[in-house]
N, C-alpha and C. Protein backbone atom coordinates (compact mmCIF):
# COMPACT_ATOMS: atom_id res chain seq x y z
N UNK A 1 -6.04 -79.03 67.13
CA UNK A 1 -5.52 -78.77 68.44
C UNK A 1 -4.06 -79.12 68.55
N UNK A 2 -3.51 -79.43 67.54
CA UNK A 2 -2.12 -79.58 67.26
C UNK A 2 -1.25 -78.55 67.67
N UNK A 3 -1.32 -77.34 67.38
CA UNK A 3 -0.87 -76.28 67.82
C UNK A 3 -0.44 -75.95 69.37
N UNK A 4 -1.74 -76.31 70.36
CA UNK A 4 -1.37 -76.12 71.81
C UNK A 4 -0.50 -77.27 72.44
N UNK A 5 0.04 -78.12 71.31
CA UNK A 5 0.57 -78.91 72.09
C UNK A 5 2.37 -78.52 72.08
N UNK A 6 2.35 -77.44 70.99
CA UNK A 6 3.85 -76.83 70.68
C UNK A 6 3.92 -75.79 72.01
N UNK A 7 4.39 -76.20 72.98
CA UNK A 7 4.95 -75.36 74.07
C UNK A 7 5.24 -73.71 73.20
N UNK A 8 6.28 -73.57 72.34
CA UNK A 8 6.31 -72.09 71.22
C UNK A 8 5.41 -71.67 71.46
N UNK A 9 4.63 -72.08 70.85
CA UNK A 9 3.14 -71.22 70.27
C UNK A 9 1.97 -71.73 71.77
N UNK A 10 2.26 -72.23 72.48
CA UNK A 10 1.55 -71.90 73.78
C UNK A 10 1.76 -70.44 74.58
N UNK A 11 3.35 -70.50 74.67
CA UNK A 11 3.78 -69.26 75.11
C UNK A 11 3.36 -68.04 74.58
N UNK A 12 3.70 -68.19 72.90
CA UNK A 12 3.24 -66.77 72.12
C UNK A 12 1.86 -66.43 72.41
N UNK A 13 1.47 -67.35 72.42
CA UNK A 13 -0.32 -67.75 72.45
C UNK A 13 -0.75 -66.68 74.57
N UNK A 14 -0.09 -66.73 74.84
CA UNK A 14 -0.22 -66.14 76.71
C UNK A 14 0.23 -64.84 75.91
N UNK A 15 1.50 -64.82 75.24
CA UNK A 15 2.05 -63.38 75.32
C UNK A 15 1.15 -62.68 74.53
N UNK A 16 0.17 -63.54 73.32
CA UNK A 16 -0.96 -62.47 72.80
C UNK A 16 -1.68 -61.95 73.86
N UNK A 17 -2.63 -63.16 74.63
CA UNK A 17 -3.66 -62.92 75.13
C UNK A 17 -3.31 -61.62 76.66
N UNK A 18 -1.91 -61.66 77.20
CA UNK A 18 -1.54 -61.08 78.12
C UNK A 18 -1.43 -59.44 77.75
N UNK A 19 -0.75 -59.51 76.57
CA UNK A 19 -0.46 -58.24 75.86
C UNK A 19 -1.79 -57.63 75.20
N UNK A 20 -2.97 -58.53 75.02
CA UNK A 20 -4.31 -57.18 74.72
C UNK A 20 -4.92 -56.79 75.80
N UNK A 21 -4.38 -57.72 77.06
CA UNK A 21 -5.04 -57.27 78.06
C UNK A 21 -4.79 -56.51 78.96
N UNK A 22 -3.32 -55.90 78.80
CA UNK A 22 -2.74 -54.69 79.07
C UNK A 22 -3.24 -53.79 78.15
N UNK A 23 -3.02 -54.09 76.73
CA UNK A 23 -3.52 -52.83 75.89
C UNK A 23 -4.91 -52.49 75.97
N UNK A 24 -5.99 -53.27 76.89
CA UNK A 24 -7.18 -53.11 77.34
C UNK A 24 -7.42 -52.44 78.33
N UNK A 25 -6.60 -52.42 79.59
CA UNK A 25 -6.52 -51.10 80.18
C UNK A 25 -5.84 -50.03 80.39
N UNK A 26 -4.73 -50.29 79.44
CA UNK A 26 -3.76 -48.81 79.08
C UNK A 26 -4.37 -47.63 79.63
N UNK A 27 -5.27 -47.19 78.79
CA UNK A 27 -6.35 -45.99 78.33
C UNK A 27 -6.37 -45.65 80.22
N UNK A 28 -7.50 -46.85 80.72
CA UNK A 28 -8.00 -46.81 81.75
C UNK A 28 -6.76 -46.07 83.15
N UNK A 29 -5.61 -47.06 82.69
CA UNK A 29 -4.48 -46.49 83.74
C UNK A 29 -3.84 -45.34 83.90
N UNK A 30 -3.52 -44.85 82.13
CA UNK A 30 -3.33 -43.25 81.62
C UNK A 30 -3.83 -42.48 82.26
N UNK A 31 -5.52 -42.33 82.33
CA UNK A 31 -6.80 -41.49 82.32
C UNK A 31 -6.68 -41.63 84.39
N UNK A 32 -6.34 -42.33 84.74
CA UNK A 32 -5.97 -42.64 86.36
C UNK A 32 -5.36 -41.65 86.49
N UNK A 33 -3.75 -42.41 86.09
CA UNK A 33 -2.81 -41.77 86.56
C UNK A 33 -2.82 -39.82 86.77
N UNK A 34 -3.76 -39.54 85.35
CA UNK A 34 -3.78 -38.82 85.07
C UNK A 34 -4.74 -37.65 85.76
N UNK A 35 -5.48 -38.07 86.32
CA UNK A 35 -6.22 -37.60 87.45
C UNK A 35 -6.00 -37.14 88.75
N UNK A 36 -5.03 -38.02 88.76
CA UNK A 36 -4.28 -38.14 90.42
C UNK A 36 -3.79 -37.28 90.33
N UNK A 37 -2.35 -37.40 89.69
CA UNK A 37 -1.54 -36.12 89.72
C UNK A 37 -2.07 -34.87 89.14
N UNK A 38 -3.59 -34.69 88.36
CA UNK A 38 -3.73 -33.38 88.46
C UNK A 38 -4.51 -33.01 89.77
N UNK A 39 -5.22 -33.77 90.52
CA UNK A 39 -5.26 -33.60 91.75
C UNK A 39 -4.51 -33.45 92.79
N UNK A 40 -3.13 -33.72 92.72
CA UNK A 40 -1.99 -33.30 93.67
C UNK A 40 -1.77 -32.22 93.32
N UNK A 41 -1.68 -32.14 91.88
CA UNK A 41 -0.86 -30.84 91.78
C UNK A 41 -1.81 -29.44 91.95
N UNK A 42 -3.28 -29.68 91.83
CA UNK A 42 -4.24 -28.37 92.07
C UNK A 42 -4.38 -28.44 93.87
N UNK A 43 -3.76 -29.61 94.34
CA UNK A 43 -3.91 -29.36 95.85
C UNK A 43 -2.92 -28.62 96.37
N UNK A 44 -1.98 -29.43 95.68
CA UNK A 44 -0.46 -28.24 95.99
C UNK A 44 -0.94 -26.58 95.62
N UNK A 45 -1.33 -26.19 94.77
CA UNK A 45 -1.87 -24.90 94.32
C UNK A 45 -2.64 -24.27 95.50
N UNK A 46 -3.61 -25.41 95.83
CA UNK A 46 -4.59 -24.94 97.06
C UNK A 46 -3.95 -24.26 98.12
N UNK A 47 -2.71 -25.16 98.81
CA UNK A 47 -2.27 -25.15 99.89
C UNK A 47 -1.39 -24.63 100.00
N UNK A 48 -0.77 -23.81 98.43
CA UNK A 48 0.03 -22.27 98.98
C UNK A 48 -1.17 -21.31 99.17
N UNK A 49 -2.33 -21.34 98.47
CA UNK A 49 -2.87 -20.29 98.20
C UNK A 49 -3.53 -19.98 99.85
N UNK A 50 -4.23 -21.02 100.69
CA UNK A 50 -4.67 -21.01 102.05
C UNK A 50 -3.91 -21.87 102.88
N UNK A 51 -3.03 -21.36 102.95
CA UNK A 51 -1.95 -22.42 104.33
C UNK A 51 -2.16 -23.05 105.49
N UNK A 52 -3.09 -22.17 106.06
CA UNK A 52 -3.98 -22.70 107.00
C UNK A 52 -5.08 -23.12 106.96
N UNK A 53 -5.84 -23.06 106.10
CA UNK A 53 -7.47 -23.48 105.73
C UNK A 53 -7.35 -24.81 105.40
N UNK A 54 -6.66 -25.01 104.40
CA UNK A 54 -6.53 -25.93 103.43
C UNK A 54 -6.31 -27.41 104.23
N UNK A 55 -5.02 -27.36 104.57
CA UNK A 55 -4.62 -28.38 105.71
C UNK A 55 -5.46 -29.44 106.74
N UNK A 56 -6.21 -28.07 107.13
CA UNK A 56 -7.22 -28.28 107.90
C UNK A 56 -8.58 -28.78 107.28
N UNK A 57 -9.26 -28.56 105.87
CA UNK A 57 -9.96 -28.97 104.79
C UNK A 57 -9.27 -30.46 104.56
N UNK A 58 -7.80 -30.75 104.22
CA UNK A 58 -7.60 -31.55 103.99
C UNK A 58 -7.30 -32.88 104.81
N UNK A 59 -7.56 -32.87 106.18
CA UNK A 59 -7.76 -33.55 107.64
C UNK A 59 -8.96 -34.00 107.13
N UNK A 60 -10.24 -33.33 107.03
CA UNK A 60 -11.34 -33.27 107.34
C UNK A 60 -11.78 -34.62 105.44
N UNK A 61 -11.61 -34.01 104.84
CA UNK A 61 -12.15 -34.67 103.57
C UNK A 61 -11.04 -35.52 103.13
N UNK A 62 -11.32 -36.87 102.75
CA UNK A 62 -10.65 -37.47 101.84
C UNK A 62 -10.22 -36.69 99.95
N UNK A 63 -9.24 -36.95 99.79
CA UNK A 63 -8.78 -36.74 98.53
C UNK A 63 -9.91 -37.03 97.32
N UNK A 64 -10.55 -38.59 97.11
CA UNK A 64 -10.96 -39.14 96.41
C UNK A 64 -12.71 -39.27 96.76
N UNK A 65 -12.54 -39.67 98.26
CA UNK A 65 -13.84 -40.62 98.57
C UNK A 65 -13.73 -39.71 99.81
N UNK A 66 -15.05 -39.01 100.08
CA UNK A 66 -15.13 -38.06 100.93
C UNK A 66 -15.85 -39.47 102.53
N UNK A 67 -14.85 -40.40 102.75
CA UNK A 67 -15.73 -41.03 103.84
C UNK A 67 -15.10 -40.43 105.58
N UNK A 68 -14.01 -39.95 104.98
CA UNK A 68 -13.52 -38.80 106.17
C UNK A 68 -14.54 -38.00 106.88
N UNK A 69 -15.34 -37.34 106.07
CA UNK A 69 -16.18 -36.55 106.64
C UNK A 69 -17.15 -37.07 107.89
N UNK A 70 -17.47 -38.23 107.47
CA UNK A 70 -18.61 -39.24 108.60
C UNK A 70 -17.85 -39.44 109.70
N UNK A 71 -16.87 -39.45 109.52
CA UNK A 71 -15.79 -40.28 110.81
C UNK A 71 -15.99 -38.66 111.51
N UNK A 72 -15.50 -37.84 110.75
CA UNK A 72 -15.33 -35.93 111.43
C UNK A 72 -16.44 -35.90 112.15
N UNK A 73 -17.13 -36.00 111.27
CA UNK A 73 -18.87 -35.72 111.62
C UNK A 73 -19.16 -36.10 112.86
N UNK A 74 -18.48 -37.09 113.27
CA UNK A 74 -19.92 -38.00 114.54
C UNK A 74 -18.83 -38.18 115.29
N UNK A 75 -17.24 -37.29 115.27
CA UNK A 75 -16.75 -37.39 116.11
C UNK A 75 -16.68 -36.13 117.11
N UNK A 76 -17.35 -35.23 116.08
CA UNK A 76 -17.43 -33.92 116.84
C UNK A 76 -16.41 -33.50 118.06
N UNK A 77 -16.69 -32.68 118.97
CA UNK A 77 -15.88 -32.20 120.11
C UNK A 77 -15.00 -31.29 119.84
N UNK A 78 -14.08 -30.58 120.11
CA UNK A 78 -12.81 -29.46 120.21
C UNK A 78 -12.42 -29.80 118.29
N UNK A 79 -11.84 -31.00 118.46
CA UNK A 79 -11.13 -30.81 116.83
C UNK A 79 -11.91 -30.82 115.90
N UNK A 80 -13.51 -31.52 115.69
CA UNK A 80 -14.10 -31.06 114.94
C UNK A 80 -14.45 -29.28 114.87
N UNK A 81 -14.74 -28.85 115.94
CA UNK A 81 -14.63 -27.56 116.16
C UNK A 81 -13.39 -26.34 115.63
N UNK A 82 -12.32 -27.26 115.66
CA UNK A 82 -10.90 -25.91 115.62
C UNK A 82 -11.27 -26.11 114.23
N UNK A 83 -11.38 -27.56 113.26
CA UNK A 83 -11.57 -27.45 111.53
C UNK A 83 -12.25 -26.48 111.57
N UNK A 84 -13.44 -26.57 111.81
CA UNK A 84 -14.13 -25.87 110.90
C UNK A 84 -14.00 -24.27 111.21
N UNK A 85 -13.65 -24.21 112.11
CA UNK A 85 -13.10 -22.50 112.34
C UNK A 85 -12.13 -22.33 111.70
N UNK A 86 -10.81 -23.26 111.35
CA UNK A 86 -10.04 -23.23 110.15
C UNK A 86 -10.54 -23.01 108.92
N UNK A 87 -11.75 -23.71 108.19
CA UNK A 87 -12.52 -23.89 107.08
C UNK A 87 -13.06 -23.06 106.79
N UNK A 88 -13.74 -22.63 107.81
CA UNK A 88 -15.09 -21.47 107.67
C UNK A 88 -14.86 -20.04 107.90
N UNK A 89 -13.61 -20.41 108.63
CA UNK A 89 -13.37 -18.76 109.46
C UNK A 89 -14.09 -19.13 110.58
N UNK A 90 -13.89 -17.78 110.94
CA UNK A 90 -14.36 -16.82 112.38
C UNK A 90 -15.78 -16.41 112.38
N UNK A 91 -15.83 -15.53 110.83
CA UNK A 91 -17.59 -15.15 110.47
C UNK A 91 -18.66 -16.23 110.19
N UNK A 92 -18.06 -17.46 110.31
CA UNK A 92 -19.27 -18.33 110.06
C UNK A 92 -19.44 -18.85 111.95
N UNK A 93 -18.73 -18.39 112.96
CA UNK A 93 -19.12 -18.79 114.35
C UNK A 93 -19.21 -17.47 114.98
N UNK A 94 -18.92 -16.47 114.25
CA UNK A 94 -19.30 -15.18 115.14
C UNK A 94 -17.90 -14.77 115.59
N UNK A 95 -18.38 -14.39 117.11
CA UNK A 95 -17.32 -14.10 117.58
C UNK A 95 -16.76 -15.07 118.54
N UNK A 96 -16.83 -16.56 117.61
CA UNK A 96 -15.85 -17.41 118.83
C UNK A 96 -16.69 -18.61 119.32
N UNK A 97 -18.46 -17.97 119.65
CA UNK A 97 -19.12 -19.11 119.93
C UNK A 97 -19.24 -20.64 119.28
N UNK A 98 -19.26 -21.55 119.80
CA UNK A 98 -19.59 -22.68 118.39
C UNK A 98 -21.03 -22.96 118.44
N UNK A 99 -21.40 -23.45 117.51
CA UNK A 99 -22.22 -23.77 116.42
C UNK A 99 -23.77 -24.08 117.68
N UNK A 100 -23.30 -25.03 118.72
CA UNK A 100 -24.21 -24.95 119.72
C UNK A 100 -24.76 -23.96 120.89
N UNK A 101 -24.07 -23.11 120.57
CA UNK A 101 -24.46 -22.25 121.64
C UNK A 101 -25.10 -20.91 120.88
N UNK A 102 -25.25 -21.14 119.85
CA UNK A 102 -26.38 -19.50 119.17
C UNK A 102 -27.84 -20.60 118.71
């Protein structure tokens, strides 16, 4: 136990144990990062492709963790209503009615 008492080799001794434990989740942070931004960037794709849909999809759902939807859900009234006529269109309410009245 001679060794931990050399302040040196205490330090080196952190900078091992600190440094595998970055190189332990490298991978993990890569494979993140890497997710995210291909998820921005296929949203960006989305949201030229439907300018108006999308927006309105993207109010409604979380990015990652869809817990948006519950909050939408049970808040119902007018803005739950204009989404999903954004989302769905027109042909999924007819001509205009909502969802309660057919």
């Amino acid at each position: 136990m001679k060794f931990l008492a050399d302040p040196l080799l205490q330090l080196n001794a952190l900078g091992v144990y600190f440094g595998s434990v970055v190189l332990l989740f490298l991978p993990a942070l890569a494979l993140s990062l890497l997710f995210f931004c291909s998820t921005k960037f296929t949203e960006a794709i989305t949201k030229k492709k439907y300018p108006v849909a999308y927006p309105a999809y993207q109010e409604r759902v979380g990015m990652f963790l869809p817990f948006k939807v519950l909050f939408t859900e049970r808040a119902g009234g007018k803005d739950k209503e204009r989404m999903d006529k954004l989302i769905w269109g027109e042909f999924f309410y007819g001509d205009g009615a909502s969802k309660k009245e057919k």
